[in-house]
C-alpha atoms as a PDB file:
ATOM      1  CA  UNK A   1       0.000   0.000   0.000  1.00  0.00           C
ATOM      2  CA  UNK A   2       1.434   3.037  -0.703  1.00  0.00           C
ATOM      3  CA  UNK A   3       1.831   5.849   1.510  1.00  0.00           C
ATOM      4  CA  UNK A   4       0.172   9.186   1.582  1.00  0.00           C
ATOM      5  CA  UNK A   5       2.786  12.329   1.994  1.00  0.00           C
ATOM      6  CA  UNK A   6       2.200  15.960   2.285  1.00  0.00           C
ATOM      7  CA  UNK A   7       5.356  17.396   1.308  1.00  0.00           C
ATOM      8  CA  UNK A   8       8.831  16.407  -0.681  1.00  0.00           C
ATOM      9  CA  UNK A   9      10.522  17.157   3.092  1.00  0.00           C
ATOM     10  CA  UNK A  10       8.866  14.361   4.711  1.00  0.00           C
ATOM     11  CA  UNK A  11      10.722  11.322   2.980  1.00  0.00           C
ATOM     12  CA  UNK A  12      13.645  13.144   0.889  1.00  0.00           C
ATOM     13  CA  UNK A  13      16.351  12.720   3.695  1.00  0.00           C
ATOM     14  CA  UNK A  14      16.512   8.871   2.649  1.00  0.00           C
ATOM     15  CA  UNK A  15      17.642   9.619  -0.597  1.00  0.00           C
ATOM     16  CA  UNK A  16      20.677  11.352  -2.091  1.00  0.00           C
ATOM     17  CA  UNK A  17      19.224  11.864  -5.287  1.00  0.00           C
ATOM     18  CA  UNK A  18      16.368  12.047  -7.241  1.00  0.00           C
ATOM     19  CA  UNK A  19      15.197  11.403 -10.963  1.00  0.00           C
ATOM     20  CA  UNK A  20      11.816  13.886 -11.558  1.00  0.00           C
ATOM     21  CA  UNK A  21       9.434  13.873 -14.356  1.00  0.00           C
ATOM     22  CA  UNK A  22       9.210  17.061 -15.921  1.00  0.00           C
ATOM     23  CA  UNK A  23       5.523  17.283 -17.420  1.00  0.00           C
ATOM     24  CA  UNK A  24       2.822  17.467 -14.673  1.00  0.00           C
ATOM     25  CA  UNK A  25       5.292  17.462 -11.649  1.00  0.00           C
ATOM     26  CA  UNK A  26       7.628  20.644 -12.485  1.00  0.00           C
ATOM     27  CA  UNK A  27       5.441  22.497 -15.129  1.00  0.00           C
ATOM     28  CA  UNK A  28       2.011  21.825 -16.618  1.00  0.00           C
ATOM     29  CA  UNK A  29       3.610  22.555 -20.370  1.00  0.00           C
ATOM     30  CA  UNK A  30       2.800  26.469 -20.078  1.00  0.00           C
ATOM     31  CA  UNK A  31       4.439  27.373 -17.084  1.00  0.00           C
ATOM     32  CA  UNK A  32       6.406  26.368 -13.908  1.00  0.00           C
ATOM     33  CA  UNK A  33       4.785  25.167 -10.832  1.00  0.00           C
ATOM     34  CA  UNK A  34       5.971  26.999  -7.753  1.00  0.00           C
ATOM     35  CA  UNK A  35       5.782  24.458  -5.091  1.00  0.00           C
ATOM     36  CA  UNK A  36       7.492  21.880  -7.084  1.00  0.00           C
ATOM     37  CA  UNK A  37      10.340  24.259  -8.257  1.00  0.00           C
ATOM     38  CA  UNK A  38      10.536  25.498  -4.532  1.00  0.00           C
ATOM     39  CA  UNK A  39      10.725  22.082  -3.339  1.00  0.00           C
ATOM     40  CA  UNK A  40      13.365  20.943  -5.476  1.00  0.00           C
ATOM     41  CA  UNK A  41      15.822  23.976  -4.659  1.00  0.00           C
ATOM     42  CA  UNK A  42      14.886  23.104  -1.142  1.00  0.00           C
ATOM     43  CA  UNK A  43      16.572  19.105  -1.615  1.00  0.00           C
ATOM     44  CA  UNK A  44      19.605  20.686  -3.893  1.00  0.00           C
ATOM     45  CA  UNK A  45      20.595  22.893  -0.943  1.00  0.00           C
ATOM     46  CA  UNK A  46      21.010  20.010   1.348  1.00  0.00           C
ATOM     47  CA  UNK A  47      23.049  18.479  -0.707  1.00  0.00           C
ATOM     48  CA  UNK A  48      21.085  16.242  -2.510  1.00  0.00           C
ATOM     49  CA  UNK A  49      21.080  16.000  -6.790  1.00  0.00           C
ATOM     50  CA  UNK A  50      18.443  16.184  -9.117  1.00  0.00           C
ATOM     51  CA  UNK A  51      18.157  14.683 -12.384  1.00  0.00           C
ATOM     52  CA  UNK A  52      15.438  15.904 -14.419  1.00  0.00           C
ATOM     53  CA  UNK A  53      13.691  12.609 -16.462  1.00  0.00           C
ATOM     54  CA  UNK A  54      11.695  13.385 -19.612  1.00  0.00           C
ATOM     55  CA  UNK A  55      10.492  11.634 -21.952  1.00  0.00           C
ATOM     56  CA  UNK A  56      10.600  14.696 -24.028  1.00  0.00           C
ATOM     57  CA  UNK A  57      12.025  13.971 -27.615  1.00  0.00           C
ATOM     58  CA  UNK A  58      13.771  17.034 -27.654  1.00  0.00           C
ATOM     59  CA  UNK A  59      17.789  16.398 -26.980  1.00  0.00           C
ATOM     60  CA  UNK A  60      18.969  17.525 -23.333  1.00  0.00           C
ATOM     61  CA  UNK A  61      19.874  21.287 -25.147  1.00  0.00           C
ATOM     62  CA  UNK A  62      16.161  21.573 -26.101  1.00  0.00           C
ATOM     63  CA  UNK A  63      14.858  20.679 -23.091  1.00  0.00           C
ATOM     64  CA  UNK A  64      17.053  23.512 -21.266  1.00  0.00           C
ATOM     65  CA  UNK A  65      15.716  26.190 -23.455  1.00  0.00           C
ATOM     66  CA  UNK A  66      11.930  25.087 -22.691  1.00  0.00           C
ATOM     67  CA  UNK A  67      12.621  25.069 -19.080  1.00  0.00           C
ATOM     68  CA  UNK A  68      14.046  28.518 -19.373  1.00  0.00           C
ATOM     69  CA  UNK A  69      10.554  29.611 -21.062  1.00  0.00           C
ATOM     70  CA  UNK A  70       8.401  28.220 -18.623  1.00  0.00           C
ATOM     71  CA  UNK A  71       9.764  29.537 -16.015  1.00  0.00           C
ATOM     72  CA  UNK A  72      12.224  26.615 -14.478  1.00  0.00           C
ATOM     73  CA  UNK A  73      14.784  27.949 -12.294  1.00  0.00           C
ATOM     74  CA  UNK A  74      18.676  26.287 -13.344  1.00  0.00           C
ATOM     75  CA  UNK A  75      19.333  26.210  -9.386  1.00  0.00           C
ATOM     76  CA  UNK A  76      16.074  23.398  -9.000  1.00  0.00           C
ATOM     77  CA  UNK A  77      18.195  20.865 -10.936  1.00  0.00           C
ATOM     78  CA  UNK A  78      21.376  19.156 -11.371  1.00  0.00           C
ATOM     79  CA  UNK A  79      21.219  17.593 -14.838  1.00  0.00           C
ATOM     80  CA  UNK A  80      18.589  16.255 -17.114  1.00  0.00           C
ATOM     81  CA  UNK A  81      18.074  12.781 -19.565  1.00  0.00           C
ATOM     82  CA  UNK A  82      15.843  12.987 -22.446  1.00  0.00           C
ATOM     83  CA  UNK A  83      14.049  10.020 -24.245  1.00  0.00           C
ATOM     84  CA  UNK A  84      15.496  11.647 -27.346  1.00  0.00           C
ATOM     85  CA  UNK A  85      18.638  11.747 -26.353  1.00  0.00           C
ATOM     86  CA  UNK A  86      18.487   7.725 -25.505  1.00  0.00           C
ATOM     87  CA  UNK A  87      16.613   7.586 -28.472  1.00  0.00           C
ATOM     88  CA  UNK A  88      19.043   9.766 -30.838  1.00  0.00           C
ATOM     89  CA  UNK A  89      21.968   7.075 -30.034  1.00  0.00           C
ATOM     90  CA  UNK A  90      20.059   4.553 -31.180  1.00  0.00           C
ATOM     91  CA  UNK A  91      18.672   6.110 -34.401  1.00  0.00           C
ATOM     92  CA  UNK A  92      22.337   6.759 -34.981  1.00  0.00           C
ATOM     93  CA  UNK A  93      23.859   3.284 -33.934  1.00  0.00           C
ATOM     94  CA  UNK A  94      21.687   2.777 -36.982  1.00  0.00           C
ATOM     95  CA  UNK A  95      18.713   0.723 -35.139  1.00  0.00           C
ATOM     96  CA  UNK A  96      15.843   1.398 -37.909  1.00  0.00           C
ATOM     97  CA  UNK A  97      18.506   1.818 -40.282  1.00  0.00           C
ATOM     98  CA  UNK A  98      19.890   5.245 -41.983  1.00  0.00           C
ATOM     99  CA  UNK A  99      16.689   5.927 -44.445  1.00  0.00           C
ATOM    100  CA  UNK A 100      14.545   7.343 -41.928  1.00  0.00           C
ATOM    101  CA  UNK A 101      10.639   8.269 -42.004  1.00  0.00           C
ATOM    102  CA  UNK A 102      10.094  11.070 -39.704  1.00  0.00           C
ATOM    103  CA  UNK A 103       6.698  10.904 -38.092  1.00  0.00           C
ATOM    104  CA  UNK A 104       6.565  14.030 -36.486  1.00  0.00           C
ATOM    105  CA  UNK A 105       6.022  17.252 -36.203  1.00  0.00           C
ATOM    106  CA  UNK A 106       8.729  19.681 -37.682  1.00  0.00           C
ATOM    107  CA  UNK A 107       9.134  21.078 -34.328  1.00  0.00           C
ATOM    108  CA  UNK A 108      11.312  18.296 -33.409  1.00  0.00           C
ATOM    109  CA  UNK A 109      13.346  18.863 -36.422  1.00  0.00           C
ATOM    110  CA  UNK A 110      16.801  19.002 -33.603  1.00  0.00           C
ATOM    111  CA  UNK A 111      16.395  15.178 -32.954  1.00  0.00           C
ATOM    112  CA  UNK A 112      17.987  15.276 -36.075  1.00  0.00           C
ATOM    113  CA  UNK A 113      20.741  17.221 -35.315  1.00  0.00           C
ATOM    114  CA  UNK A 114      24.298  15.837 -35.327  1.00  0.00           C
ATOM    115  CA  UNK A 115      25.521  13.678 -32.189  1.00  0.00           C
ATOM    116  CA  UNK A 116      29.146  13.572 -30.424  1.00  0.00           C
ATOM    117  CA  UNK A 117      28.523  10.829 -27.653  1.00  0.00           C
ATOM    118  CA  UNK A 118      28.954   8.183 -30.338  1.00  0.00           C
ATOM    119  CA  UNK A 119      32.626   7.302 -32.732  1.00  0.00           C
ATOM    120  CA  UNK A 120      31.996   6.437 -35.616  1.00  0.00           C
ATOM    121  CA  UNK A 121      27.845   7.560 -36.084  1.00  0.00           C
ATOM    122  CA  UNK A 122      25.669   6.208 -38.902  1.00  0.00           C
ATOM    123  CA  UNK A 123      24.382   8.968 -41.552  1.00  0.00           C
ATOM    124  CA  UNK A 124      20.421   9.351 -41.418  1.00  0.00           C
ATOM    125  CA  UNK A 125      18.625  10.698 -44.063  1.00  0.00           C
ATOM    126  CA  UNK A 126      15.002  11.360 -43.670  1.00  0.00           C
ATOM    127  CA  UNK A 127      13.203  10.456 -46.605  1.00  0.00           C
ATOM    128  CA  UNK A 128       9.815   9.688 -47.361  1.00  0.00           C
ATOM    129  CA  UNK A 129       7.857   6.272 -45.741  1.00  0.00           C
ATOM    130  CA  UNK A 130       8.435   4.581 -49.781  1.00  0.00           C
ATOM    131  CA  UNK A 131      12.010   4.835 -49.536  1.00  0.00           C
ATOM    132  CA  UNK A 132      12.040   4.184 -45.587  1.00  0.00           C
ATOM    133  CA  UNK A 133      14.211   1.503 -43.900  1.00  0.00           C
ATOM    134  CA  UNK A 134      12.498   2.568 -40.692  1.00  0.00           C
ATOM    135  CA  UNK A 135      10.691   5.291 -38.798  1.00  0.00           C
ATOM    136  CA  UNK A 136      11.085   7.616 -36.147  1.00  0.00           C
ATOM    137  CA  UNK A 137       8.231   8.567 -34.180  1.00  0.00           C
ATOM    138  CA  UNK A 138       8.510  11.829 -32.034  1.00  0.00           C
ATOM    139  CA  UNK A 139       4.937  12.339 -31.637  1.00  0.00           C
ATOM    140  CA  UNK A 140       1.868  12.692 -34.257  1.00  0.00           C
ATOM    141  CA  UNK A 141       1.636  15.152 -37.071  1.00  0.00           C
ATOM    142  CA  UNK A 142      -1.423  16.951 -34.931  1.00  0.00           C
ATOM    143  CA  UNK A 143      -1.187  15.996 -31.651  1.00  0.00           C
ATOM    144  CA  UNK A 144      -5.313  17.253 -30.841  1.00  0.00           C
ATOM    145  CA  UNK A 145      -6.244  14.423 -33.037  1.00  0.00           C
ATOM    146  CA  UNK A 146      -6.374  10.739 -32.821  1.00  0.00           C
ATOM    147  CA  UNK A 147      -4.005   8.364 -33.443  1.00  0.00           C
ATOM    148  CA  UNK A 148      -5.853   6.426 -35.269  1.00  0.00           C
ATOM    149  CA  UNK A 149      -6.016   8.677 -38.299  1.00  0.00           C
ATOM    150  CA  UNK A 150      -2.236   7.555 -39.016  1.00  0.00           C
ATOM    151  CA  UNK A 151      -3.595   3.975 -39.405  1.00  0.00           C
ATOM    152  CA  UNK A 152      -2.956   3.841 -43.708  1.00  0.00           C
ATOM    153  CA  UNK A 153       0.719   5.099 -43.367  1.00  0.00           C
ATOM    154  CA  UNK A 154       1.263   2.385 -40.229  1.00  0.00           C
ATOM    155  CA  UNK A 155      -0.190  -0.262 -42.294  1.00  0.00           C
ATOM    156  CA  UNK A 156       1.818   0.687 -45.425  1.00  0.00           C
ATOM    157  CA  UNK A 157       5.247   0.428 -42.940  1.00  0.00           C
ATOM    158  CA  UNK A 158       4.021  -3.071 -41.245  1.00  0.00           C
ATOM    159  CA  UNK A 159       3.439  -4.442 -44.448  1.00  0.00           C
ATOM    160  CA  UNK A 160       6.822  -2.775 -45.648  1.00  0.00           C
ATOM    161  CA  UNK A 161       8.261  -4.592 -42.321  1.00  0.00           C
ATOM    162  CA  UNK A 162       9.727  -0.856 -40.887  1.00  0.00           C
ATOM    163  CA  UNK A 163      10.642  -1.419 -37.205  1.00  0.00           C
ATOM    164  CA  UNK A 164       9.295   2.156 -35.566  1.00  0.00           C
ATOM    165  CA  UNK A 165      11.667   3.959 -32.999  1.00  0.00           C
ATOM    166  CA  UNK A 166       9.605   5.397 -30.252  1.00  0.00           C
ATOM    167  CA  UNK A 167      11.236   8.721 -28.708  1.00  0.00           C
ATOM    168  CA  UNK A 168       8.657   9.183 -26.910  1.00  0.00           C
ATOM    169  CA  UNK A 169       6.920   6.538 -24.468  1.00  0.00           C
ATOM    170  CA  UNK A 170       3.683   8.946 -22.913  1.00  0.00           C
ATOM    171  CA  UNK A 171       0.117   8.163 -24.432  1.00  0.00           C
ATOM    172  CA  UNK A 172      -0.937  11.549 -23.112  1.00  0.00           C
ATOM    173  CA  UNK A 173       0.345  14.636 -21.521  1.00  0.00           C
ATOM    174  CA  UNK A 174      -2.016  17.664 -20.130  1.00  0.00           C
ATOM    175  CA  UNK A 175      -1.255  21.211 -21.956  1.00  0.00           C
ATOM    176  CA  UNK A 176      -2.406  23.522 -19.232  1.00  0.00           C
ATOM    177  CA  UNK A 177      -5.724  22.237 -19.358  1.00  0.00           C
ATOM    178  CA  UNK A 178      -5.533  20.868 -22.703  1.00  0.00           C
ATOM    179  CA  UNK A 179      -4.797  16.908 -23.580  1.00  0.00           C
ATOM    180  CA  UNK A 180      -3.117  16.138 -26.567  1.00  0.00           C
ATOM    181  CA  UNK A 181      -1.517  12.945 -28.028  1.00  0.00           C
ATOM    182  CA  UNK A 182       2.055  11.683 -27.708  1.00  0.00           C
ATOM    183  CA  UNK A 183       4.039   9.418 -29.720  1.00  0.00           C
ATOM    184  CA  UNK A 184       3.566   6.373 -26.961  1.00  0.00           C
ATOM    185  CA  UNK A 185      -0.140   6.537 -28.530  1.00  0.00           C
ATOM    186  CA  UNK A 186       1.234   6.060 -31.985  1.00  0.00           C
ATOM    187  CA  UNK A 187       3.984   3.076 -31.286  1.00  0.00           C
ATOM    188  CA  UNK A 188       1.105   1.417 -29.245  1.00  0.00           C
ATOM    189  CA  UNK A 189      -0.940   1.881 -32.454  1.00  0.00           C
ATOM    190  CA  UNK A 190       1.324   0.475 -34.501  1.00  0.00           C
ATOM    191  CA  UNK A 191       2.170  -2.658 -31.982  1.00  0.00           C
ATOM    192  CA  UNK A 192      -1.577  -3.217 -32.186  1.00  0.00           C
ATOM    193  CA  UNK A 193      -1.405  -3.335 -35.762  1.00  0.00           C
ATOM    194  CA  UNK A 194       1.269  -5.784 -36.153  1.00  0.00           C
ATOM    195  CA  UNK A 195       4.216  -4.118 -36.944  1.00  0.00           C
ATOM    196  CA  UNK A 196       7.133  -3.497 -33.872  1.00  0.00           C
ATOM    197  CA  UNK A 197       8.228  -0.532 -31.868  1.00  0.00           C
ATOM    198  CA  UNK A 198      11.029  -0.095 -29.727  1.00  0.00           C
ATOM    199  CA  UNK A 199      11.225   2.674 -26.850  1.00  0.00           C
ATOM    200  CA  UNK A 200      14.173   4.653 -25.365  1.00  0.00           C
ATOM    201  CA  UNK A 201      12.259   6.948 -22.286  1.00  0.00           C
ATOM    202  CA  UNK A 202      10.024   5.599 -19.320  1.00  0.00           C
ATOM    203  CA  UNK A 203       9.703   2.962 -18.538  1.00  0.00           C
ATOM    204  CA  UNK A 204      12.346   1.129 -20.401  1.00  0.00           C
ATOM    205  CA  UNK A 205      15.781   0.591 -19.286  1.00  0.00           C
ATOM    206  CA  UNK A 206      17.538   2.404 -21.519  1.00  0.00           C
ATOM    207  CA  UNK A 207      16.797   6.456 -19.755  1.00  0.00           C
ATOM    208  CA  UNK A 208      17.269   4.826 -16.349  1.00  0.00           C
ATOM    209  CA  UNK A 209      21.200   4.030 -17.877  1.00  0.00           C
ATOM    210  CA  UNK A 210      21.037   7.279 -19.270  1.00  0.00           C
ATOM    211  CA  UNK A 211      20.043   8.975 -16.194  1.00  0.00           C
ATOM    212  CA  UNK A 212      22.612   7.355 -13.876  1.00  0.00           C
ATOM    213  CA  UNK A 213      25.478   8.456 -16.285  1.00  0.00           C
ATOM    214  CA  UNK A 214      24.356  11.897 -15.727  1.00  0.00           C
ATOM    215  CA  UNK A 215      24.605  10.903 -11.924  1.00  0.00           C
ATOM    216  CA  UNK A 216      28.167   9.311 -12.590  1.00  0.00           C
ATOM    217  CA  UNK A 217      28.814  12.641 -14.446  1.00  0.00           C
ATOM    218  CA  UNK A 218      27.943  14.832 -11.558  1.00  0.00           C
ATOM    219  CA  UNK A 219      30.349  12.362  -8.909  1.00  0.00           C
ATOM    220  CA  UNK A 220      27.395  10.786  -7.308  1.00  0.00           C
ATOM    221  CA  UNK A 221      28.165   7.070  -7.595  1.00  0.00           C
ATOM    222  CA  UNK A 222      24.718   6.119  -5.139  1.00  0.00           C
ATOM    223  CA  UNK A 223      22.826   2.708  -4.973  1.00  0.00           C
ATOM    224  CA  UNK A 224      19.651   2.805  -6.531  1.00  0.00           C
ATOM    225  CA  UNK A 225      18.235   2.714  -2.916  1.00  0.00           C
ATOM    226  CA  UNK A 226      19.017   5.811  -2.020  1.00  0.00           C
ATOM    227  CA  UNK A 227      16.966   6.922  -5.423  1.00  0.00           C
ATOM    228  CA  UNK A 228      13.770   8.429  -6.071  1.00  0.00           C
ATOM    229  CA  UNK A 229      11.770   8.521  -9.037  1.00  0.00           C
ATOM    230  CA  UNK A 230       9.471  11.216  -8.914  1.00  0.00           C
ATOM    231  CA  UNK A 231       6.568  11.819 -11.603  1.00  0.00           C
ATOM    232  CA  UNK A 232       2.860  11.530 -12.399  1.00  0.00           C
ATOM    233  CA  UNK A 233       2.487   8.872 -14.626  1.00  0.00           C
ATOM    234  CA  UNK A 234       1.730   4.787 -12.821  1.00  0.00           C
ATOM    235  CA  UNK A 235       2.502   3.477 -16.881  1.00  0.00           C
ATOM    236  CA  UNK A 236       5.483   5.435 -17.171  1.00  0.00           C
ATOM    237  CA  UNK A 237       7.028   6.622 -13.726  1.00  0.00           C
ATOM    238  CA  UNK A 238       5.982   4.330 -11.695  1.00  0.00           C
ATOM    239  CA  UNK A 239       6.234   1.588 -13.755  1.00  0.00           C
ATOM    240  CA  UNK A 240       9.843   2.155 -14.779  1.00  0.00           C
ATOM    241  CA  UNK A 241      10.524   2.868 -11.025  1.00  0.00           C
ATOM    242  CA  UNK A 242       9.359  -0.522 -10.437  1.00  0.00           C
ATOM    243  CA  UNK A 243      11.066  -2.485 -12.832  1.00  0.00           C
ATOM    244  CA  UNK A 244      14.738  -0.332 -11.830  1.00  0.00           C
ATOM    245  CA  UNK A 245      13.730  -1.358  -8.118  1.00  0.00           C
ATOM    246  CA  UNK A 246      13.864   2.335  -7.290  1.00  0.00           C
ATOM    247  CA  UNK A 247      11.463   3.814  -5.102  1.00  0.00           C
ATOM    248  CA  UNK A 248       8.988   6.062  -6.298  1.00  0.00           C
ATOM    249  CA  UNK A 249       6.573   9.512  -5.067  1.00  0.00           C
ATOM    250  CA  UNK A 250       3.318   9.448  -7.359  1.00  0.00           C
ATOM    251  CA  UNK A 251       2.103  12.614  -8.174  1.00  0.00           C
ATOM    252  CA  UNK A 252      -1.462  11.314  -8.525  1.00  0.00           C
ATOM    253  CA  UNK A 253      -2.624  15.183  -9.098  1.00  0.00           C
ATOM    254  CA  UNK A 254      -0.787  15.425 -12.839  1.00  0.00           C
ATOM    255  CA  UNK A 255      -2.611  12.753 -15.308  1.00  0.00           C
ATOM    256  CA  UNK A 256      -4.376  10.906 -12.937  1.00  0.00           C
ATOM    257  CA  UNK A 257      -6.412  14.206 -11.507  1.00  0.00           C
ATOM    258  CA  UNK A 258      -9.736  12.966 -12.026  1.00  0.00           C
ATOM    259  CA  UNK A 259      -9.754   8.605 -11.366  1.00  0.00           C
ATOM    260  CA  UNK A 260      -7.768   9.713  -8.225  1.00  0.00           C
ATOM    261  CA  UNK A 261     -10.420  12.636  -6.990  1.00  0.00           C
ATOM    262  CA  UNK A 262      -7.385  14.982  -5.999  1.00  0.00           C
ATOM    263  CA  UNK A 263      -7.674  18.737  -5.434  1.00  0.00           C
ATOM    264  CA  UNK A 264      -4.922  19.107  -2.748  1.00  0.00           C
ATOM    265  CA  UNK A 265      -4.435  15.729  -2.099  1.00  0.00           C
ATOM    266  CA  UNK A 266      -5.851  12.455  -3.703  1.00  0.00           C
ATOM    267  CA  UNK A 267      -8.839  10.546  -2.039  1.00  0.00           C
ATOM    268  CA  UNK A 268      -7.225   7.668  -0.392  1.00  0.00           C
ATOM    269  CA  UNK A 269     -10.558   5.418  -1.724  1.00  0.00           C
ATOM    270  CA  UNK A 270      -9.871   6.929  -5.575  1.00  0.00           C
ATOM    271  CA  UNK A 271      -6.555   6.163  -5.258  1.00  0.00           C
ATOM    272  CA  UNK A 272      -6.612   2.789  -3.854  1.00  0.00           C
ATOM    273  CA  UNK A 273      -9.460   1.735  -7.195  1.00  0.00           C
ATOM    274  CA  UNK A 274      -6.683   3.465  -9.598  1.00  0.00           C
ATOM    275  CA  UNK A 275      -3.659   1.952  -8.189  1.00  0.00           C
ATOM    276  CA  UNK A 276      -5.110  -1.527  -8.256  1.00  0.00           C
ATOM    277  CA  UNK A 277      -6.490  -0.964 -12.037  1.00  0.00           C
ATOM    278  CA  UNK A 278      -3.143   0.134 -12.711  1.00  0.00           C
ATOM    279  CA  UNK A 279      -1.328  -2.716 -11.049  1.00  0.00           C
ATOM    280  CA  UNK A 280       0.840  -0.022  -9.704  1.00  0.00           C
ATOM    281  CA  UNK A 281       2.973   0.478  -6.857  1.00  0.00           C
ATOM    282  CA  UNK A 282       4.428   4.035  -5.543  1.00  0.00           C
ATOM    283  CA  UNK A 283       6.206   4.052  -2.699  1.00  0.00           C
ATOM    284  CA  UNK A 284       4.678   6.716  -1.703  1.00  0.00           C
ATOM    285  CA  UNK A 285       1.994   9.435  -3.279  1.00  0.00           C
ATOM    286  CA  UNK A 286       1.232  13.207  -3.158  1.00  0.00           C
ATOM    287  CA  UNK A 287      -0.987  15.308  -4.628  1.00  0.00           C
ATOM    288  CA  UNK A 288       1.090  17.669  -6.268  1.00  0.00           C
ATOM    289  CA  UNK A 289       5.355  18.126  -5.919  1.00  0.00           C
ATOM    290  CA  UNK A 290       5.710  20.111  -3.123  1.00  0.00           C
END
């Protein structure tokens, strides 16, 4: 069962560092929120790291300039590891070969910029799903509409036999008070269809390696014991959390708002039904980072 918590303060002594979701736990994707940027600053001046966990496309440099427009503070974090950045090496270890299809808005044109973590890179050319070898997903073309609308290009690259990189795991993430679409929706999709996605961010292994070579990076060598995953999604945060052994804080007031009933904090009832439909575990849960 997991336990109830009213503030970051209350648990974040046991840990000497923590990995935080970005998207419904530090900013709503309009603007910072104050408690959690507060309470963050708070751990990082008694000595603790943070490592900011996205599963943002955008690479790590991306990621810094968005923080800096909504209103993210540099002193409320130590580092940060992007699914695209996990997902960028593998696009250019040459995983869905170097004939690319980029399903995507052109927004996320940088995951296509050049990389200097790997010797010896393989050169990707984007080119249209025909001439494809394999795709890369960062998101739908229009994230306010349904996946499903993608089905005749997905069915032209399963029967095609394109393997689909995923850099980003989410379904869903909450705009202010707007929902729109991710490219987890479109690589489940796809999976559904028949055809076979891989994934770099939560809650595969591959950002939690990521993340702890930022750690490394910063001369924090810790056990994942003394970790905490911090975010608001039971499928992605949670879940990864889980299957890295790492503790986790829910933040059941981000995605799951409404099946959990919180305002301040969650309805222990609501969130009892959601974590059991979920087959999810949090160590602990609060209503929003604070």
């Amino acid at each position: 069962m997991t336990q109830i918590i009213n503030n970051l303060f209350e648990v974040s002594d046991r840990y000497e560092a923590l990995f935080v979701d970005l998207w419904g736990c530090v900013h709503d994707g309009v603007k910072a929120l104050p408690d959690a940027v507060t309470a963050l600053q708070v751990y990082r001046k008694g000595g603790g790291k943070v490592v900011l966990v996205t599963n943002s496309p955008r690479p790590r440099a991306g990621v810094v300039k968005q923080l800096a427009h909504f209103g993210v503070p540099d002193d409320a974090w130590d580092d940060i590891a992007t699914s695209g950045d996990s997902a960028r090496a593998a696009m250019y270890r040459g995983t869905v070969g170097s004939n690319v299809w980029h399903l995507g808005p052109p927004s996320d044109k940088s995951f296509f910029d050049p990389i200097d973590i790997l010797e010896n890179p393989v050169d990707i050319t984007r080119v249209a799903l025909e001439d494809a070898e394999g795709i890369v997903c960062t998101g739908p073309f229009d994230a306010t509409a349904d996946p499903s609308v993608l089905r005749p290009q997905l069915l032209m690259a399963k029967q095609m036999g394109l393997k689909l990189l995923c850099a980003n795991p989410d379904i869903v993430v909450d705009r202010g008070d707007k929902r729109e679409w991710c490219a987890g929706a479109v690589a489940a999709l796809y999976t559904e269809m028949g055809g076979e996605s891989l994934y770099f961010g939560k809650p595969h292994p591959p950002i939690y390696d990521l993340a702890r070579r930022r750690l490394f990076a910063l001369g924090v060598d810790v056990a994942d014991r003394d970790i905490l995953a911090i975010g608001d999604g039971a499928q992605t945060d949670v879940k990864g959390a889980m299957g890295e052994d790492i503790d986790s804080l829910f933040i059941s007031g981000g995605l799951a708002a409404a099946e959990t009933d919180t305002k301040t904090q969650p309805d222990s009832e609501a969130l009892t039904r959601y974590l059991e439909k979920e087959m999810s575990s949090p160590t602990y849960t609060i209503g929003h980072l604070r």
